[in-house]
Every structure is written in structure tokens, then in C-alpha cells.
PDB file of N, CA and C in Angstrom:
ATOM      1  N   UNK A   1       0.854  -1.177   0.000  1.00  0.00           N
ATOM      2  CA  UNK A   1       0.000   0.000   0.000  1.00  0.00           C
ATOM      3  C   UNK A   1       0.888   1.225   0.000  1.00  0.00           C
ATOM      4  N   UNK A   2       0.404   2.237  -1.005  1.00  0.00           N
ATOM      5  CA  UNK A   2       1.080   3.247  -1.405  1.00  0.00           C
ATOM      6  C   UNK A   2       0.789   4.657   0.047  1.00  0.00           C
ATOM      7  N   UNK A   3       2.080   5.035   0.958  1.00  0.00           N
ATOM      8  CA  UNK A   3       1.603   5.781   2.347  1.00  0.00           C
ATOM      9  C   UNK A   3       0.896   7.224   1.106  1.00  0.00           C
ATOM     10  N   UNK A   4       0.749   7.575  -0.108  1.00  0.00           N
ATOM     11  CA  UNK A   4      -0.054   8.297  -0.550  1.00  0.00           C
ATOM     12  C   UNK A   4      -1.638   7.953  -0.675  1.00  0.00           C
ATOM     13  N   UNK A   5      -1.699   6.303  -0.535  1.00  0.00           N
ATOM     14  CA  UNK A   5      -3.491   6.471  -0.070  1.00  0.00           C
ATOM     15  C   UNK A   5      -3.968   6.925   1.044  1.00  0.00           C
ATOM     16  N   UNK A   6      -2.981   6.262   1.818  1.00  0.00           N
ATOM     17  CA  UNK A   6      -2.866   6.804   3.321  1.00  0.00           C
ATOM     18  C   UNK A   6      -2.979   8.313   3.366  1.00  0.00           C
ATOM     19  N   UNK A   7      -2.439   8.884   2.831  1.00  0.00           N
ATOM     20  CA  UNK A   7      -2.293  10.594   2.981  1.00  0.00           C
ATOM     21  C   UNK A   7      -4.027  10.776   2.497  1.00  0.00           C
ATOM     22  N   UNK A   8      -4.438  10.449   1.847  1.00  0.00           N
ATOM     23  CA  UNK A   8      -5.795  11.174   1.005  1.00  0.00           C
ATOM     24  C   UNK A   8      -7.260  10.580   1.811  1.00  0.00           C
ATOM     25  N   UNK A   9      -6.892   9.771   2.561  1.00  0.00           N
ATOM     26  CA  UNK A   9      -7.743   8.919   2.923  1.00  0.00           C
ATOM     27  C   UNK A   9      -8.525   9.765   4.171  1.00  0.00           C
ATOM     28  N   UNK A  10     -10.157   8.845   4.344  1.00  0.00           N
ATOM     29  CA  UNK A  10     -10.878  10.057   4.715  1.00  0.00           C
ATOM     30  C   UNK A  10     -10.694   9.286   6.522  1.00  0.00           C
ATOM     31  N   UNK A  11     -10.186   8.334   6.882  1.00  0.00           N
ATOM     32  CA  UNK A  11      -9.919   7.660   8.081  1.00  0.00           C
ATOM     33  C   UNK A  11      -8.395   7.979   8.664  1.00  0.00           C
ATOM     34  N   UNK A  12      -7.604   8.743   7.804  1.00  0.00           N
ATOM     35  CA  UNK A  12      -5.963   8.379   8.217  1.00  0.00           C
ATOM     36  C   UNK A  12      -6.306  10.331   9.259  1.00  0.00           C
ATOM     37  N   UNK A  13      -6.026   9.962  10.299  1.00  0.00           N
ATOM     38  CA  UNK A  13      -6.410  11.386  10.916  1.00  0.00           C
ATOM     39  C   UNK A  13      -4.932  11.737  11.944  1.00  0.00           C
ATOM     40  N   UNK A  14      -4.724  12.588  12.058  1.00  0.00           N
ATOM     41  CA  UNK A  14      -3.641  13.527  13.167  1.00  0.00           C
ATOM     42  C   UNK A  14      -3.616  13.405  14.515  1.00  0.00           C
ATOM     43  N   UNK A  15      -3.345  12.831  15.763  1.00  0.00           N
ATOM     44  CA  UNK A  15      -3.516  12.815  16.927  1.00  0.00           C
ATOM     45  C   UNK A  15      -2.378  13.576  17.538  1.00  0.00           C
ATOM     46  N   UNK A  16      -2.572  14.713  18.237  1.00  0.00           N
ATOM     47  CA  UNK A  16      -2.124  15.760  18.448  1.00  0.00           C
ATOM     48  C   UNK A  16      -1.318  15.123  20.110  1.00  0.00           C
ATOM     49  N   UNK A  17      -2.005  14.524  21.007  1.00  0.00           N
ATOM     50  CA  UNK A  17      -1.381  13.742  22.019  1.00  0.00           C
ATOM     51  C   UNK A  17       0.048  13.126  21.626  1.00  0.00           C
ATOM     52  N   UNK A  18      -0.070  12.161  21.072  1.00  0.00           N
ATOM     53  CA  UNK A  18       0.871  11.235  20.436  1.00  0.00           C
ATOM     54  C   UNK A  18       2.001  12.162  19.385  1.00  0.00           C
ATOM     55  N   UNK A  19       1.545  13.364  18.851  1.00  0.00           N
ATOM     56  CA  UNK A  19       2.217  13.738  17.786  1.00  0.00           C
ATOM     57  C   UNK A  19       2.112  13.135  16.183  1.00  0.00           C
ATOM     58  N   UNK A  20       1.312  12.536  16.427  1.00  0.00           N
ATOM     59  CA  UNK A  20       1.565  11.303  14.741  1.00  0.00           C
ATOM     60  C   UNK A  20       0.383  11.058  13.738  1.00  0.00           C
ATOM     61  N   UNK A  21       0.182  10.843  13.009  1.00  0.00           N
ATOM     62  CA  UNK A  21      -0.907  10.714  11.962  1.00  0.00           C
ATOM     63  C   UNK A  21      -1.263   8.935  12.084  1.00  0.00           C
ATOM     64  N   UNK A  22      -2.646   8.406  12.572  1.00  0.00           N
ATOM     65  CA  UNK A  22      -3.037   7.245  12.412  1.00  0.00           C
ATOM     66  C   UNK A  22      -4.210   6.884  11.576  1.00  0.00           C
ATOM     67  N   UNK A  23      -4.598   5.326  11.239  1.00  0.00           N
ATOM     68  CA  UNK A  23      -5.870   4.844  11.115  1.00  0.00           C
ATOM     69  C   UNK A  23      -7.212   4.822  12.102  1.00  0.00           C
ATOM     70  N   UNK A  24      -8.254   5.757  11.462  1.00  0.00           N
ATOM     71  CA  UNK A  24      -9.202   5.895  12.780  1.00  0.00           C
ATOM     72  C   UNK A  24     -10.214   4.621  12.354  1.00  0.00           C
ATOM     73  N   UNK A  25     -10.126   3.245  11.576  1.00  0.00           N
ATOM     74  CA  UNK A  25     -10.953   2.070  11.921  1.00  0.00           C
ATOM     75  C   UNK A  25     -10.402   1.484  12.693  1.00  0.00           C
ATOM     76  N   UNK A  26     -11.555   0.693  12.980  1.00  0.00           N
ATOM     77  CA  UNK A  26     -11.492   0.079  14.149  1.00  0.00           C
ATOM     78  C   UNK A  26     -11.046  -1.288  13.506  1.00  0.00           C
ATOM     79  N   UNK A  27      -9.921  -1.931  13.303  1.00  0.00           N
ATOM     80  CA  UNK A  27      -9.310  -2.820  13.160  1.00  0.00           C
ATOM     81  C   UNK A  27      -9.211  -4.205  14.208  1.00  0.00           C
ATOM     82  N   UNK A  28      -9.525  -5.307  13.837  1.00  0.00           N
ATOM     83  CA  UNK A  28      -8.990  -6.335  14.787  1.00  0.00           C
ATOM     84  C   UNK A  28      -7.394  -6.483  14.202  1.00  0.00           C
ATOM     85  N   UNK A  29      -6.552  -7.135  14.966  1.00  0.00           N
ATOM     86  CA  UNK A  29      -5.250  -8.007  14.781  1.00  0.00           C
ATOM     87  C   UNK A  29      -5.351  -8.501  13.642  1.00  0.00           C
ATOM     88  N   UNK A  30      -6.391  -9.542  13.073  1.00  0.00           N
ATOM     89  CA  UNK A  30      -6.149 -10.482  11.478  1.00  0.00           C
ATOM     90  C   UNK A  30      -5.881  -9.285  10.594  1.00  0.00           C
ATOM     91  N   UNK A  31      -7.103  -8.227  10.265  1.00  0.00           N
ATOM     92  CA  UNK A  31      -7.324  -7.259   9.133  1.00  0.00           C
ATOM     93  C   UNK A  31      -5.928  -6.311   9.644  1.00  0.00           C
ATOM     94  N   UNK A  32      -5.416  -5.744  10.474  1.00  0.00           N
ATOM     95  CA  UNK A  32      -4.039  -5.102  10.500  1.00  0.00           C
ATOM     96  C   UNK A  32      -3.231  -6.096   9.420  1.00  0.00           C
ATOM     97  N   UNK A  33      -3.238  -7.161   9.936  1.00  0.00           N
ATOM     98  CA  UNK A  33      -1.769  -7.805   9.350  1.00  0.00           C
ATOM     99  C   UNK A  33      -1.946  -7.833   8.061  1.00  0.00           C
ATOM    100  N   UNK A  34      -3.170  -8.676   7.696  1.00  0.00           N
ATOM    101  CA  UNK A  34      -3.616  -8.691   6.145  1.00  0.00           C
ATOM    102  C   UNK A  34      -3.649  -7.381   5.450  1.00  0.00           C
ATOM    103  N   UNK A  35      -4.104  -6.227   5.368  1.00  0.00           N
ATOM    104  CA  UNK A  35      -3.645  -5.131   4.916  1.00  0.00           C
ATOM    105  C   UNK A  35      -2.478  -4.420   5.432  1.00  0.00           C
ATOM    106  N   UNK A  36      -1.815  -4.687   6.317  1.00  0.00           N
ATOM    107  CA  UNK A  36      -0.647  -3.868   6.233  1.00  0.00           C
ATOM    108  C   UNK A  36       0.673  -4.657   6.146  1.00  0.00           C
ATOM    109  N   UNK A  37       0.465  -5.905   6.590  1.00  0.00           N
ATOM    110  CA  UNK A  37       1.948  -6.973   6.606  1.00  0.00           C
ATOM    111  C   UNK A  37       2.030  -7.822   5.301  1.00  0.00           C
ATOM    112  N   UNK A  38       0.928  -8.345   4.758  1.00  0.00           N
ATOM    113  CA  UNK A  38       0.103  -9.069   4.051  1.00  0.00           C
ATOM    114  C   UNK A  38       1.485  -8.353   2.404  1.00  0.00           C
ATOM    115  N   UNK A  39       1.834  -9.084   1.878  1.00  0.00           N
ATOM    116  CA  UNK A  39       2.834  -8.833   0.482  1.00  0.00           C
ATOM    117  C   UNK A  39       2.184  -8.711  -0.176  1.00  0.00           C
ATOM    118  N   UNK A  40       0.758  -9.402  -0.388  1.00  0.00           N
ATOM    119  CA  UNK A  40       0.081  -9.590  -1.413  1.00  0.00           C
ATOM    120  C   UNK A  40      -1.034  -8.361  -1.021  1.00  0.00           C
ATOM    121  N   UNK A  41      -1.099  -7.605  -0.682  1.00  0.00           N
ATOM    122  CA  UNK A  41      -1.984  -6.723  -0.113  1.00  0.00           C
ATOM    123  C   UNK A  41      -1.653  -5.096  -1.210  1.00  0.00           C
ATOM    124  N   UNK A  42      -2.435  -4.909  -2.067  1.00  0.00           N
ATOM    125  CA  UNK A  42      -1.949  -3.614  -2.458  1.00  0.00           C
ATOM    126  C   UNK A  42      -2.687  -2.557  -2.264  1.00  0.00           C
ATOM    127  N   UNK A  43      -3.832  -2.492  -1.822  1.00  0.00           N
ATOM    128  CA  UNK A  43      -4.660  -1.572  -1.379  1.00  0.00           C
ATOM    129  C   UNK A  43      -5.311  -1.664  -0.023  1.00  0.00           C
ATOM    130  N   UNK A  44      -5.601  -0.999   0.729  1.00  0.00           N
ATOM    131  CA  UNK A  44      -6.589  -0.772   1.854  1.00  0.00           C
ATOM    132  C   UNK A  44      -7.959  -1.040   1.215  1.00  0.00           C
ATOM    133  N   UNK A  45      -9.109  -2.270   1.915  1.00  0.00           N
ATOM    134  CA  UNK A  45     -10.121  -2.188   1.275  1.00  0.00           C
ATOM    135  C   UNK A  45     -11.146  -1.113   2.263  1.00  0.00           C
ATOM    136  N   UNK A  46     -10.615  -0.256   2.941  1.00  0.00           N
ATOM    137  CA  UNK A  46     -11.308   0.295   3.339  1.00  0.00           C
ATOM    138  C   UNK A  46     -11.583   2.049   3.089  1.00  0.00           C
ATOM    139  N   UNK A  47     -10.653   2.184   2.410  1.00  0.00           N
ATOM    140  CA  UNK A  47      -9.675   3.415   1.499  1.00  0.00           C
ATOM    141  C   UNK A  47     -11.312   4.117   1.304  1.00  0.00           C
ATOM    142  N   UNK A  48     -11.335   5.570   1.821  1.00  0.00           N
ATOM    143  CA  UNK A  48     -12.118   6.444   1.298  1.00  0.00           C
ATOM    144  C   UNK A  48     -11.856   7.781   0.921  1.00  0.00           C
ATOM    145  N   UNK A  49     -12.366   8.128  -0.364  1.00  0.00           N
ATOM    146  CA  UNK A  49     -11.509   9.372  -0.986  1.00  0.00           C
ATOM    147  C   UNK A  49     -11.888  10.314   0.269  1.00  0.00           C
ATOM    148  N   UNK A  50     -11.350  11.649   1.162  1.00  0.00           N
ATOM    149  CA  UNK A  50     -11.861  12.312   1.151  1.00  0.00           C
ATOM    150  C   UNK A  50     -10.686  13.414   1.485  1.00  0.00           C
ATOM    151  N   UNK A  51     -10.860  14.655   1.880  1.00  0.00           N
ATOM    152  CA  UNK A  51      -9.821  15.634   2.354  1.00  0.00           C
ATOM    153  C   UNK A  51     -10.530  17.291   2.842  1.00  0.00           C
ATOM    154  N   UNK A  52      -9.927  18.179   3.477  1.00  0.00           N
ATOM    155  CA  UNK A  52     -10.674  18.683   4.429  1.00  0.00           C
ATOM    156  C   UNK A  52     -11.297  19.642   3.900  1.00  0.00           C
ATOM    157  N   UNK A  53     -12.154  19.598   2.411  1.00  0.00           N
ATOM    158  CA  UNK A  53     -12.912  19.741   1.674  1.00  0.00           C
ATOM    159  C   UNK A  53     -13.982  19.971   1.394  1.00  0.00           C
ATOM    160  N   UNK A  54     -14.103  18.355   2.192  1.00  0.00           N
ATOM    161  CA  UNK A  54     -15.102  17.085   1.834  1.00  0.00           C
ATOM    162  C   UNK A  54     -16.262  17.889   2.426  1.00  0.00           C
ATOM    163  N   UNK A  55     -16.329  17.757   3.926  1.00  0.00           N
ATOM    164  CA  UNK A  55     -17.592  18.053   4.502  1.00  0.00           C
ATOM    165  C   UNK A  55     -17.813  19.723   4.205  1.00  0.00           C
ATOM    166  N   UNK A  56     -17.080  20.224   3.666  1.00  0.00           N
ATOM    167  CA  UNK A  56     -17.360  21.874   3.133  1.00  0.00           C
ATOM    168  C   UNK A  56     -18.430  22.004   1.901  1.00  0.00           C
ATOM    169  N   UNK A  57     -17.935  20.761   0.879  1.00  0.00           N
ATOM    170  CA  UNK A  57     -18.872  20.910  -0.160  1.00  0.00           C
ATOM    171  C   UNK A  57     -19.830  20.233  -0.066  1.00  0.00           C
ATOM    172  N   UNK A  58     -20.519  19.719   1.482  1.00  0.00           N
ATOM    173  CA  UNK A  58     -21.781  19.055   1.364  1.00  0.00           C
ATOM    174  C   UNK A  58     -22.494  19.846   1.870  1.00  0.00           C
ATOM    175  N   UNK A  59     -22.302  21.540   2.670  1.00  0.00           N
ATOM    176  CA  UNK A  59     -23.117  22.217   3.226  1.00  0.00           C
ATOM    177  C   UNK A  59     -23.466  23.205   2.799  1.00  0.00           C
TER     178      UNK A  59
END
């Protein structure tokens, strides 16, 4: 997985505590590994376009 889906994605969010940019699903252990350890894994199937845009042009 390309960390540019990651960047665009409408779940990858900023946690200001920690300092760091994470995944805000709620993941078990199997689906981590399979999308992120997983070789054969080239996309996030959970990948949603969005950016801080999004909820501007729905109001």
C-alpha cells in the first residue's frame, strides 16, 4: 500500500497527544496484518476518498 493512499484517505487522521498521523478504523489483529503486513496486499479495502474539503462541499 502506497503511504499516498494513506495521505488522502478520509480515516488516516492527526492525533495531536501522540504527535503522529493514524488509522481511525477500528481494526482487529487479522485485518491489521492482512492489509498492512500481508505482500500480497496492495490496497486498503477500506480506502475512502476524502480531504478537508469534503464536509465543506456538502453544506
Amino acid at each position: 500500500m502506497e503511504s499516498s493512499e494513506c495521505d488522502t484517505c478520509w480515516y488516516y487522521d492527526y492525533d495531536e497527544e501522540y504527535d503522529e498521523y493514524y488509522c481511525m478504523m477500528d481494526l482487529d489483529e487479522d485485518e491489521v496484518y492482512r492489509i498492512f503486513c500481508s505482500a500480497n496486499s496492495t490496497h486498503c479495502p477500506f480506502y475512502r476518498q476524502g480531504d478537508d474539503y469534503t464536509l465543506a462541499r456538502r453544506q
